[in-house]
C-alpha atoms as a PDB file:
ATOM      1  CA  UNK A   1     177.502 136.232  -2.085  1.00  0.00           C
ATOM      2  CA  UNK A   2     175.808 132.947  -0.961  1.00  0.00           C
ATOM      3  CA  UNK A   3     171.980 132.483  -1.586  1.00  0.00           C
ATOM      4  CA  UNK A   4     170.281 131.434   1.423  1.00  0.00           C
ATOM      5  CA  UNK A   5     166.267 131.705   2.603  1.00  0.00           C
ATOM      6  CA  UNK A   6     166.025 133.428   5.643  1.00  0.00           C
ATOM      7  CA  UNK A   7     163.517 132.320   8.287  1.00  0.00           C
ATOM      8  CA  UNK A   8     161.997 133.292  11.506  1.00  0.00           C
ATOM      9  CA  UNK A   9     163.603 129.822  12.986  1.00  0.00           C
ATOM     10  CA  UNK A  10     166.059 128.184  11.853  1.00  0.00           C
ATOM     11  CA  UNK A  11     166.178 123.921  12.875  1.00  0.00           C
ATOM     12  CA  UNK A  12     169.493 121.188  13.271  1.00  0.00           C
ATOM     13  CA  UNK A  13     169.007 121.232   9.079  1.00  0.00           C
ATOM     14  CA  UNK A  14     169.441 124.636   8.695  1.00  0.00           C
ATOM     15  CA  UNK A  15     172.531 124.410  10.762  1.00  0.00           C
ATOM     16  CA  UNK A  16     174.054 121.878   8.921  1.00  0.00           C
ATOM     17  CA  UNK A  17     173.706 123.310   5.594  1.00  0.00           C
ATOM     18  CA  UNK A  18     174.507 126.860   7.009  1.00  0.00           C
ATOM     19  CA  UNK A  19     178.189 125.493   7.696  1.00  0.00           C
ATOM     20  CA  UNK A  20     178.299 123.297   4.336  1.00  0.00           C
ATOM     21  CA  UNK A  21     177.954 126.585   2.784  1.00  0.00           C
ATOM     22  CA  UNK A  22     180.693 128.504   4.483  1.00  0.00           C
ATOM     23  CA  UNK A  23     182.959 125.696   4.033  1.00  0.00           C
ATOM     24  CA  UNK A  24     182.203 125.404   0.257  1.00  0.00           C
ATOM     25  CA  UNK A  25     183.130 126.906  -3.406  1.00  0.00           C
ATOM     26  CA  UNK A  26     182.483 131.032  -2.743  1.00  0.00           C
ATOM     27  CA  UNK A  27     181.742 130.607   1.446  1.00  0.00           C
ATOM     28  CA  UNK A  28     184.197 131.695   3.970  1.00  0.00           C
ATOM     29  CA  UNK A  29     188.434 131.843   3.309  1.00  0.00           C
ATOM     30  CA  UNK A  30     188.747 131.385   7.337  1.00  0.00           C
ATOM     31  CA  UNK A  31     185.858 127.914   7.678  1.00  0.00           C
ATOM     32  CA  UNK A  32     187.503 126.562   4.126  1.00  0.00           C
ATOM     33  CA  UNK A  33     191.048 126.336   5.524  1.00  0.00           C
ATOM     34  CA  UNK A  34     190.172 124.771   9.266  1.00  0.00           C
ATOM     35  CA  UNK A  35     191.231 121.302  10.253  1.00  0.00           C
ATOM     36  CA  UNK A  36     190.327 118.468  12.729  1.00  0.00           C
ATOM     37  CA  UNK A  37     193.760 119.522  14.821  1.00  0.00           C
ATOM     38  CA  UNK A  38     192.944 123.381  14.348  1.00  0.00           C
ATOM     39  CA  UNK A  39     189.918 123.895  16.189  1.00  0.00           C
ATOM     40  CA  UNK A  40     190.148 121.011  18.626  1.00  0.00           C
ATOM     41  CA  UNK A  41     190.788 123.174  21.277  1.00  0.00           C
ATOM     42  CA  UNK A  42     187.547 125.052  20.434  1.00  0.00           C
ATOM     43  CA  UNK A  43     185.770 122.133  21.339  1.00  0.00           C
ATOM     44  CA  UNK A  44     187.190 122.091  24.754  1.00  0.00           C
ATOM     45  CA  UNK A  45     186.242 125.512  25.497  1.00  0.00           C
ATOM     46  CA  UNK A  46     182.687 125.639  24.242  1.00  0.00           C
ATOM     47  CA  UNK A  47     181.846 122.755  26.871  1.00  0.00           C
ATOM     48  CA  UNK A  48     183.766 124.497  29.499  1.00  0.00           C
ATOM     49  CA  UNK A  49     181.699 127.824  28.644  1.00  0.00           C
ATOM     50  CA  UNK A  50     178.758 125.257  29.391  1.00  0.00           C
ATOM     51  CA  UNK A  51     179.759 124.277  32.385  1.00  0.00           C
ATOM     52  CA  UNK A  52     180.221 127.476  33.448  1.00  0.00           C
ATOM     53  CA  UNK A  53     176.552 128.733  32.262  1.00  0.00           C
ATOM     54  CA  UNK A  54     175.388 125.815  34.105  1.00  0.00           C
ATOM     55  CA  UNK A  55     177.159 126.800  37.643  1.00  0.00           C
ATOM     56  CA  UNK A  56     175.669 130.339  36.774  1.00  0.00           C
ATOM     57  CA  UNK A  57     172.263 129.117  36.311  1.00  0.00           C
ATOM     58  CA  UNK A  58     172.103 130.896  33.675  1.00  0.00           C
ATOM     59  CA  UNK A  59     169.260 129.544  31.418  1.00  0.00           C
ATOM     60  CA  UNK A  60     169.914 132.079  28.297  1.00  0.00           C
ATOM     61  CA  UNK A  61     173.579 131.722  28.030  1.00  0.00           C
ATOM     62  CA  UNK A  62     173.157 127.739  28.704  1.00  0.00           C
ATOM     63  CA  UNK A  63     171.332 127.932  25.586  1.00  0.00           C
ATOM     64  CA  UNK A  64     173.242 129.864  23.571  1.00  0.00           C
ATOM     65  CA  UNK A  65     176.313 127.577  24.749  1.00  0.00           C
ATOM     66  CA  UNK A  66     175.375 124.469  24.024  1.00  0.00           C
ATOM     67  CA  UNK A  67     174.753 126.032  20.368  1.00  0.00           C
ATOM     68  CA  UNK A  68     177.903 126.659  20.008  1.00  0.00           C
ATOM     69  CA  UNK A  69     178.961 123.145  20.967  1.00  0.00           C
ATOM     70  CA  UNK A  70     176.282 121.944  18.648  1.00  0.00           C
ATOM     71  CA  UNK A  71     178.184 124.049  16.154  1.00  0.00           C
ATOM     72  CA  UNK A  72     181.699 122.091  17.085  1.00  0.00           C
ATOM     73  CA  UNK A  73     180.244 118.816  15.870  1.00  0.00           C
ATOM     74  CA  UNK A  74     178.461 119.985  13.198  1.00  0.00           C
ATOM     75  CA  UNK A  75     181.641 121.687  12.087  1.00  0.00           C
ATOM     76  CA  UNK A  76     183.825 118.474  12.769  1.00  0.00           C
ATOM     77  CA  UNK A  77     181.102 116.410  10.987  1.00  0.00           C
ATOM     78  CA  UNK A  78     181.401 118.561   7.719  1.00  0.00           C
ATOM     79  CA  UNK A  79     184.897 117.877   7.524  1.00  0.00           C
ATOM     80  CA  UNK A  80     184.673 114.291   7.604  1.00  0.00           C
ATOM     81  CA  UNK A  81     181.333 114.505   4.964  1.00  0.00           C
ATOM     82  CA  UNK A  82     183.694 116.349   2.694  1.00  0.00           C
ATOM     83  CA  UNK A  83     186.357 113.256   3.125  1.00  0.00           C
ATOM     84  CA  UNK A  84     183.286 110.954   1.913  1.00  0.00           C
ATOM     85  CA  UNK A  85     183.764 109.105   6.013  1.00  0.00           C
ATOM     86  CA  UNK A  86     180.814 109.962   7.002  1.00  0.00           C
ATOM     87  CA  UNK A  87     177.382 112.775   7.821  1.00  0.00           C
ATOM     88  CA  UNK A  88     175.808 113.959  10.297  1.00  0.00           C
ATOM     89  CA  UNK A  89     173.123 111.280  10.314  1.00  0.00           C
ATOM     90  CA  UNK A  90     175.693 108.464  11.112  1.00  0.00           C
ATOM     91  CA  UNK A  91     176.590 110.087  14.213  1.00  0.00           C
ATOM     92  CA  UNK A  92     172.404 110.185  15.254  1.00  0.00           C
ATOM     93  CA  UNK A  93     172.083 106.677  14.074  1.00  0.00           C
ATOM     94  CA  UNK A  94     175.363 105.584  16.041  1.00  0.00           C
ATOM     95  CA  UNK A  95     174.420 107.009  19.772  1.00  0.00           C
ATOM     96  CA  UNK A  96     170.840 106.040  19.029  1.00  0.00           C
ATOM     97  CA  UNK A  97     171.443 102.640  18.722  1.00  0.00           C
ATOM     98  CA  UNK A  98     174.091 102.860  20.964  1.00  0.00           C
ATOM     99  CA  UNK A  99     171.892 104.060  23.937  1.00  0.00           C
ATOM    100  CA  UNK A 100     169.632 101.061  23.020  1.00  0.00           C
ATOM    101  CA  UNK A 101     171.331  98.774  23.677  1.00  0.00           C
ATOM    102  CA  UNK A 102     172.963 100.296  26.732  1.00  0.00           C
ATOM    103  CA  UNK A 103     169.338 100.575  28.122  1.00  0.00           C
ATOM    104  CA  UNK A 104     168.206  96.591  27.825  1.00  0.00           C
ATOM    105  CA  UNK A 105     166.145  97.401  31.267  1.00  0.00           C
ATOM    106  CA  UNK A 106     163.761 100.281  29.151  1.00  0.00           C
ATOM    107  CA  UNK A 107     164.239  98.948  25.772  1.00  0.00           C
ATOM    108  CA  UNK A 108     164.314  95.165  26.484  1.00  0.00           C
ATOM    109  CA  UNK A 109     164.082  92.643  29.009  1.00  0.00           C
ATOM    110  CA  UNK A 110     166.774  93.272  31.798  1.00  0.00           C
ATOM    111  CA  UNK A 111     165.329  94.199  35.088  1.00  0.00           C
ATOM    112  CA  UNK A 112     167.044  97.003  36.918  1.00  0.00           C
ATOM    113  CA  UNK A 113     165.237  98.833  39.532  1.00  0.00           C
ATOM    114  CA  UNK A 114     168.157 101.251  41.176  1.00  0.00           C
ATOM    115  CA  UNK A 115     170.906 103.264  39.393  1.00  0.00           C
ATOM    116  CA  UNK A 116     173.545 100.977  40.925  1.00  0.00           C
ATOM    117  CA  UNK A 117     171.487  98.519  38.899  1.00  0.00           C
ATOM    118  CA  UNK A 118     171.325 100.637  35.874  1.00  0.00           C
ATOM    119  CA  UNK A 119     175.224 101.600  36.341  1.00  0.00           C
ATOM    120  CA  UNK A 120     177.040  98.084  36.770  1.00  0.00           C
ATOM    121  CA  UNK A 121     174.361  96.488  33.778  1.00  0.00           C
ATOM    122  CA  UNK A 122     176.136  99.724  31.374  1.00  0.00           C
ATOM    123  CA  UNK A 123     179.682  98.746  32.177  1.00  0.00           C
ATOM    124  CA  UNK A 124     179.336  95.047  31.596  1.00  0.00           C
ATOM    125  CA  UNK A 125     177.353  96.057  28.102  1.00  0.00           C
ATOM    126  CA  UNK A 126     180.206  98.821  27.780  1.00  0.00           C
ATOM    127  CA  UNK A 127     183.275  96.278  28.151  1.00  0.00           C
ATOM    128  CA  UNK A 128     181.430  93.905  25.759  1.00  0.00           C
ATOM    129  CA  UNK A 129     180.279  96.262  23.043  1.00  0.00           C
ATOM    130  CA  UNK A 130     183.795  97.665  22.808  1.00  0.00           C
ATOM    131  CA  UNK A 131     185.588  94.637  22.870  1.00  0.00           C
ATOM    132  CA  UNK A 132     187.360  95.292  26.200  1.00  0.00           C
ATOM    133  CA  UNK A 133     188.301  91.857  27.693  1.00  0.00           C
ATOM    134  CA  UNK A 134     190.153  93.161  31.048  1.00  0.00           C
ATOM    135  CA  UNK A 135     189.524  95.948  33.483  1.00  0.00           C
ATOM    136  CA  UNK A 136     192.949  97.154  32.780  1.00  0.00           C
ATOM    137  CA  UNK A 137     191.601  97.844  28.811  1.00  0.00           C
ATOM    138  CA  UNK A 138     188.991 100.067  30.963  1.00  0.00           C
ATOM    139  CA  UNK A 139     191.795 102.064  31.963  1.00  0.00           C
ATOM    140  CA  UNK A 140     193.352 102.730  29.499  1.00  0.00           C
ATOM    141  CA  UNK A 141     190.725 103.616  27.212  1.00  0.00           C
ATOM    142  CA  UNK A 142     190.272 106.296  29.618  1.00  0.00           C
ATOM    143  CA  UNK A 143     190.832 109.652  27.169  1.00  0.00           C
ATOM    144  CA  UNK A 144     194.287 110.918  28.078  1.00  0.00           C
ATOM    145  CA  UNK A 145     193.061 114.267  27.241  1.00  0.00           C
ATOM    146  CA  UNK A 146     190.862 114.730  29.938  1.00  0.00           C
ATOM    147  CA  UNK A 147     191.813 117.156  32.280  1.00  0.00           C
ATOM    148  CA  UNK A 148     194.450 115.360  34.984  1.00  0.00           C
ATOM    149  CA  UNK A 149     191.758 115.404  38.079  1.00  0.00           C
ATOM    150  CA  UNK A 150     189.035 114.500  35.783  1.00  0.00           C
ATOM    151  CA  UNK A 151     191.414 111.895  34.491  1.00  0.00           C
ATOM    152  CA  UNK A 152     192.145 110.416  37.660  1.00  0.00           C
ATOM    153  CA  UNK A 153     188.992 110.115  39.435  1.00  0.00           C
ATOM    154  CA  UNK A 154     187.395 108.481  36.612  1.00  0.00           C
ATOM    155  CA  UNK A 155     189.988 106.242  36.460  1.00  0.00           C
ATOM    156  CA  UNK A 156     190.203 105.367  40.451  1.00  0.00           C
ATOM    157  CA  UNK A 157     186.289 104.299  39.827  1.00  0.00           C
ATOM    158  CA  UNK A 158     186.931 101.802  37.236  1.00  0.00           C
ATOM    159  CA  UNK A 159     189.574 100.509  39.015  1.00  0.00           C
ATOM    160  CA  UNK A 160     187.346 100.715  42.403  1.00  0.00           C
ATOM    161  CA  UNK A 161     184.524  98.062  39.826  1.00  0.00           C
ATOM    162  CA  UNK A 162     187.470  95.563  39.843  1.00  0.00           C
ATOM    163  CA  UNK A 163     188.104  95.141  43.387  1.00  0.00           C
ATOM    164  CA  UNK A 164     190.873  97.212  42.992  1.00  0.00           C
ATOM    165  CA  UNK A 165     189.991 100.094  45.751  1.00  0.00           C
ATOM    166  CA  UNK A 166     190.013 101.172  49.505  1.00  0.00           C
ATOM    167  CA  UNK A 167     187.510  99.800  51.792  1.00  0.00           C
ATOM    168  CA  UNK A 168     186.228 103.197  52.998  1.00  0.00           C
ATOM    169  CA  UNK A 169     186.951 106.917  52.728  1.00  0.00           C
ATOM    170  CA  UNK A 170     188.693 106.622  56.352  1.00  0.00           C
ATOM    171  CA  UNK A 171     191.476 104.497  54.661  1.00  0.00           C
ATOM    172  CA  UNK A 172     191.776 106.609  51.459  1.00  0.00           C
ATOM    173  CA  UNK A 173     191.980 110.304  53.705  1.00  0.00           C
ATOM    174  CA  UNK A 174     194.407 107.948  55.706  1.00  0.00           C
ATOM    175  CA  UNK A 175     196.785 107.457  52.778  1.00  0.00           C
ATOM    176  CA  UNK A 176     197.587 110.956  52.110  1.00  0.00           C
ATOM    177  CA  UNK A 177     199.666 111.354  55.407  1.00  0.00           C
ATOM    178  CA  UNK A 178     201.379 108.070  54.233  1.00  0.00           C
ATOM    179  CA  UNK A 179     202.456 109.912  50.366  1.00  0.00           C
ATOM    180  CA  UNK A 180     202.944 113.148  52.209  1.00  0.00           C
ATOM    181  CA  UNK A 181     205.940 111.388  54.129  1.00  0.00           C
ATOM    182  CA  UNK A 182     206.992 109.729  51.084  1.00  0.00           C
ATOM    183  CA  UNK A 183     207.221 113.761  49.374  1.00  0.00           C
ATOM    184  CA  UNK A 184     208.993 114.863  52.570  1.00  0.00           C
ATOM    185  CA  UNK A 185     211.419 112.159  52.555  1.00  0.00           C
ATOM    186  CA  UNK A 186     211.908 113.341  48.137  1.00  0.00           C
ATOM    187  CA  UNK A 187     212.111 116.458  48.969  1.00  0.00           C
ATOM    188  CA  UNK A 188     214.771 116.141  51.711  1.00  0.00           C
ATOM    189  CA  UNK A 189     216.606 113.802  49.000  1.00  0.00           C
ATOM    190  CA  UNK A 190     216.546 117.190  46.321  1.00  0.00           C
ATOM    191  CA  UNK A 191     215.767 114.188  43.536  1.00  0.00           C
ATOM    192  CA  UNK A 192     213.576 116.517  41.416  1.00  0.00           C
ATOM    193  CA  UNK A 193     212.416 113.227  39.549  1.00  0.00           C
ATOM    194  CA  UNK A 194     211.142 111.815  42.422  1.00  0.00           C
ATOM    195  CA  UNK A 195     209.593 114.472  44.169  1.00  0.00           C
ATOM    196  CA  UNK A 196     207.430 115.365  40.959  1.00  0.00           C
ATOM    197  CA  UNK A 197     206.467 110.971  40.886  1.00  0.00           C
ATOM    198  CA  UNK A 198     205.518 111.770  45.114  1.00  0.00           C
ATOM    199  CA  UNK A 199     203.555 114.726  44.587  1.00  0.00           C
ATOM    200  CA  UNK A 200     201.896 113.370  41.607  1.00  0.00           C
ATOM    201  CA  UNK A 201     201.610 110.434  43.991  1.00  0.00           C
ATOM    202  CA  UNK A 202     199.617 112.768  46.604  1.00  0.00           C
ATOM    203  CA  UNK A 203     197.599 114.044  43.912  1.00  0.00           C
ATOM    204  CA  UNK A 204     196.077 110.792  43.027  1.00  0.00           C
ATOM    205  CA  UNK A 205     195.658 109.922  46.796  1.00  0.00           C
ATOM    206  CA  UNK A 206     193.374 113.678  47.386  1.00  0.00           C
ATOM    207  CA  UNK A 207     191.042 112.976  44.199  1.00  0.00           C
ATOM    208  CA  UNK A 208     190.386 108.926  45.227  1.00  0.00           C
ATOM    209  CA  UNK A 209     189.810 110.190  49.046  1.00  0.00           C
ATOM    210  CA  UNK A 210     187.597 112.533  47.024  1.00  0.00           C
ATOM    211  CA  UNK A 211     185.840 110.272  45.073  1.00  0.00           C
ATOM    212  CA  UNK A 212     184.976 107.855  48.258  1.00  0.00           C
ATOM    213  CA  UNK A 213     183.684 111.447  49.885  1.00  0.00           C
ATOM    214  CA  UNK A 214     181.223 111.857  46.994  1.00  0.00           C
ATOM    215  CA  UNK A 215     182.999 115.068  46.201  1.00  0.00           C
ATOM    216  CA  UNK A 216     183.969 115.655  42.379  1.00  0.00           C
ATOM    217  CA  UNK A 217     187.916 116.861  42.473  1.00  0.00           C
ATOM    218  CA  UNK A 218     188.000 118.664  39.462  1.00  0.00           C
ATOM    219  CA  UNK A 219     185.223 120.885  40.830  1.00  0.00           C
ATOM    220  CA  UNK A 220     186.367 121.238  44.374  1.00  0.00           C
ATOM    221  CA  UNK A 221     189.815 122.782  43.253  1.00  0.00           C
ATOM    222  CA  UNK A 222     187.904 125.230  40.529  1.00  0.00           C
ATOM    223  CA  UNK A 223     185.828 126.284  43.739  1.00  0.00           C
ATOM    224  CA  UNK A 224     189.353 126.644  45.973  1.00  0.00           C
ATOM    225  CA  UNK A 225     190.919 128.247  43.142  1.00  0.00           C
ATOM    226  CA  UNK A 226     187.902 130.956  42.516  1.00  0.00           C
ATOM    227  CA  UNK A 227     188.260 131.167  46.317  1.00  0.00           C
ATOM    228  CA  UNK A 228     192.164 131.607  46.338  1.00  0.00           C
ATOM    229  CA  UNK A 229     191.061 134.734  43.399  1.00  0.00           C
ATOM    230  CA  UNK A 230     188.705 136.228  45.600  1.00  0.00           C
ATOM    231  CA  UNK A 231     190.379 136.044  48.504  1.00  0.00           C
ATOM    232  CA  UNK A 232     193.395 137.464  46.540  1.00  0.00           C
ATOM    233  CA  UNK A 233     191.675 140.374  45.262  1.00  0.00           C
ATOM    234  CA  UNK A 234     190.339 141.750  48.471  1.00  0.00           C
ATOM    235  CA  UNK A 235     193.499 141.216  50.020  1.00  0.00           C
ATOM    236  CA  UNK A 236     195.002 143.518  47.562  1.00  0.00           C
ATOM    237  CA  UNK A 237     192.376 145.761  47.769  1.00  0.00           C
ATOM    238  CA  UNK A 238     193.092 146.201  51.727  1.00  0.00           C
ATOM    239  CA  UNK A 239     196.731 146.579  51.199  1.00  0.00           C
ATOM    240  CA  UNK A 240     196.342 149.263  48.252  1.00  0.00           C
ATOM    241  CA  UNK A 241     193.942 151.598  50.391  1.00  0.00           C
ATOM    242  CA  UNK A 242     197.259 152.205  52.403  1.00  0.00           C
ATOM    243  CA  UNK A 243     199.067 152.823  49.524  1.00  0.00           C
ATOM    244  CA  UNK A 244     201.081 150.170  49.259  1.00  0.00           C
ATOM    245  CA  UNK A 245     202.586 147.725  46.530  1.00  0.00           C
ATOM    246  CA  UNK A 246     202.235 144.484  48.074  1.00  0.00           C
ATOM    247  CA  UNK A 247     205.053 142.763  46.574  1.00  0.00           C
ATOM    248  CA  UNK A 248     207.485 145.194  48.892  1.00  0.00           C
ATOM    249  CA  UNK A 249     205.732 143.182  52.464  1.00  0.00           C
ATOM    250  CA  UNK A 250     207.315 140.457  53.787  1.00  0.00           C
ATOM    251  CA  UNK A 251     205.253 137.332  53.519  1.00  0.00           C
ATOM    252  CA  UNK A 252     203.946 137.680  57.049  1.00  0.00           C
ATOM    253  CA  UNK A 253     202.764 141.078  56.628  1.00  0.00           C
ATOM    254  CA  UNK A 254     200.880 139.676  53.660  1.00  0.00           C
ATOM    255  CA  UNK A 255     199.374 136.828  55.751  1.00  0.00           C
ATOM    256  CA  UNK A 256     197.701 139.563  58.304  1.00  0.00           C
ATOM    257  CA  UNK A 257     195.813 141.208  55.755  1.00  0.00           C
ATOM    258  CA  UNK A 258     194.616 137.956  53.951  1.00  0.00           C
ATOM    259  CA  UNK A 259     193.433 136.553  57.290  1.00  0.00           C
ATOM    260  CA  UNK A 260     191.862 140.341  57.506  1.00  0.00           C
ATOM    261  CA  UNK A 261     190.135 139.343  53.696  1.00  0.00           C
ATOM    262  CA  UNK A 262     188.821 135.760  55.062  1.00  0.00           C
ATOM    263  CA  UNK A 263     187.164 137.333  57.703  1.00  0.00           C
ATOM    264  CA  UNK A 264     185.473 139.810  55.885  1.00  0.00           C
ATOM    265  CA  UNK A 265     184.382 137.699  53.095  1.00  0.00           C
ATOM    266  CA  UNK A 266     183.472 134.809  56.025  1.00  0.00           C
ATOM    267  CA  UNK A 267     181.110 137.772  57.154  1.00  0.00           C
ATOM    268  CA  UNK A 268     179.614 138.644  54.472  1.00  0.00           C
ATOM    269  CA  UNK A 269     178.843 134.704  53.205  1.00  0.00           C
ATOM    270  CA  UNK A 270     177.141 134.690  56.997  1.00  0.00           C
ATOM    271  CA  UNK A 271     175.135 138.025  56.247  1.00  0.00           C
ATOM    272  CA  UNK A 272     173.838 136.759  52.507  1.00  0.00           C
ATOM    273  CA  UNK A 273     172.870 133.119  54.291  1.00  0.00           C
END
């Protein structure tokens, strides 16, 4: 058994040494054995568990979230202290002095009075700290592991601070009919290779007509997709109270009661407004 004080509150200290322990001579068989690689996906789902408190509004679970998050780097952070690379401290010190300097108009002498101010003074500081010496660097130093829409639209705005962009949202909506024809014309070919590259194509158009409408693509298809669920679920609610499976009805049959659901949920959104 490992010795530890207990307290009434515990503080980032605590923490730190709470996960040296399990990871130490006589801790825990399961934290000893973990990796960089086995747990990365952990990472990815305590922020999305965030995300999701935050859409909740959910104050308590936000907390209790972004602990566990907290717990991800502090986790991460042991391994490498074990490896001699480097603690927990280094990484405060880093994005301290890293915010700094990407702040010259609160910390120094720069003046920048609006965020578009703020925003174009960070990327200059960005490329420079980091050594990047063309906007095509910016690219690419994009993290291929973000999710593809995230990806993409974060992308299509560094390209957008080159020149490198539509001139309104008129003429990126407009270019989704033009890769739409180019799909059609793939599809009517039957070259799967090119009808993935044309509907990846038509992809990329939707998120940078997106991003020129000021609407976040990775969160408007989350929303369509929780949509497509609920609208989903009521329809097969409505075709169950008449005792049927609804894989035996015909697609069009299906498409009566799932007009049916929209309308009812339609109502009900109007009722709660």
């Amino acid at each position: 058994m490992v010795e530890y004080q207990q307290k009434d509150h515990y503080g980032i200290d605590d923490l730190i040494e709470v996960v040296r322990l399990l990871r130490g001579e006589g801790g825990c068989p399961w934290d000893m054995e973990q990796t960089h690689e086995s747990i990365k996906s952990d990472m990815i789902e305590e922020a999305c568990e965030v995300i999701e408190a935050i859409d909740l509004k959910d104050t308590a679970l936000l907390r209790e979230e972004l602990g566990d998050v907290l717990l991800q780097i502090v986790f991460h952070c042991s391994i490498e202290e074990d490896e001699k690379n480097f603690r927990f401290d280094d990484i405060c010190d880093e994005v301290t002095k890293k915010m700094i300097v990407r702040h010259p108009h609160v910390f120094g002498e720069v003046k920048a009075d609006t965020s578009e101010q703020v925003l174009k003074n960070w990327d200059a500081i960005k490329m420079q700290t980091k050594g990047q010496e063309t906007y095509a660097e910016t690219l690419t130093s994009v993290a291929k592991s973000l999710p593809a829409l995230m990806r993409a639209q974060k992308i299509g705005k560094r390209a957008m601070r080159a020149g490198m962009d539509f001139n309104c949202a008129e003429e990126a909506v407009a270019c989704i009919s033009r890769e739409k024809e180019e799909l059609d014309a793939a599809v009517a070919s039957g070259d799967m290779a090119n009808i993935e590259e044309e509907i990846g194509d038509i992809l990329f158009s939707v998120v940078n007509a997106a991003r020129h409408l000021g609407v976040d693509a990775e969160l408007a298809l989350k929303s369509a997709t929780d949509k497509f669920i609920k609208r989903f679920t009521l329809t097969e609610q409505l075709v169950r109270k008449e005792n049927i499976d609804m894989k035996t009805l015909p697609i069009e049959e299906l498409d009566k009661y799932w007009d049916n659901a929209k309308q009812i949920i339609k109502t009900e959104e109007n009722n709660n407004d």
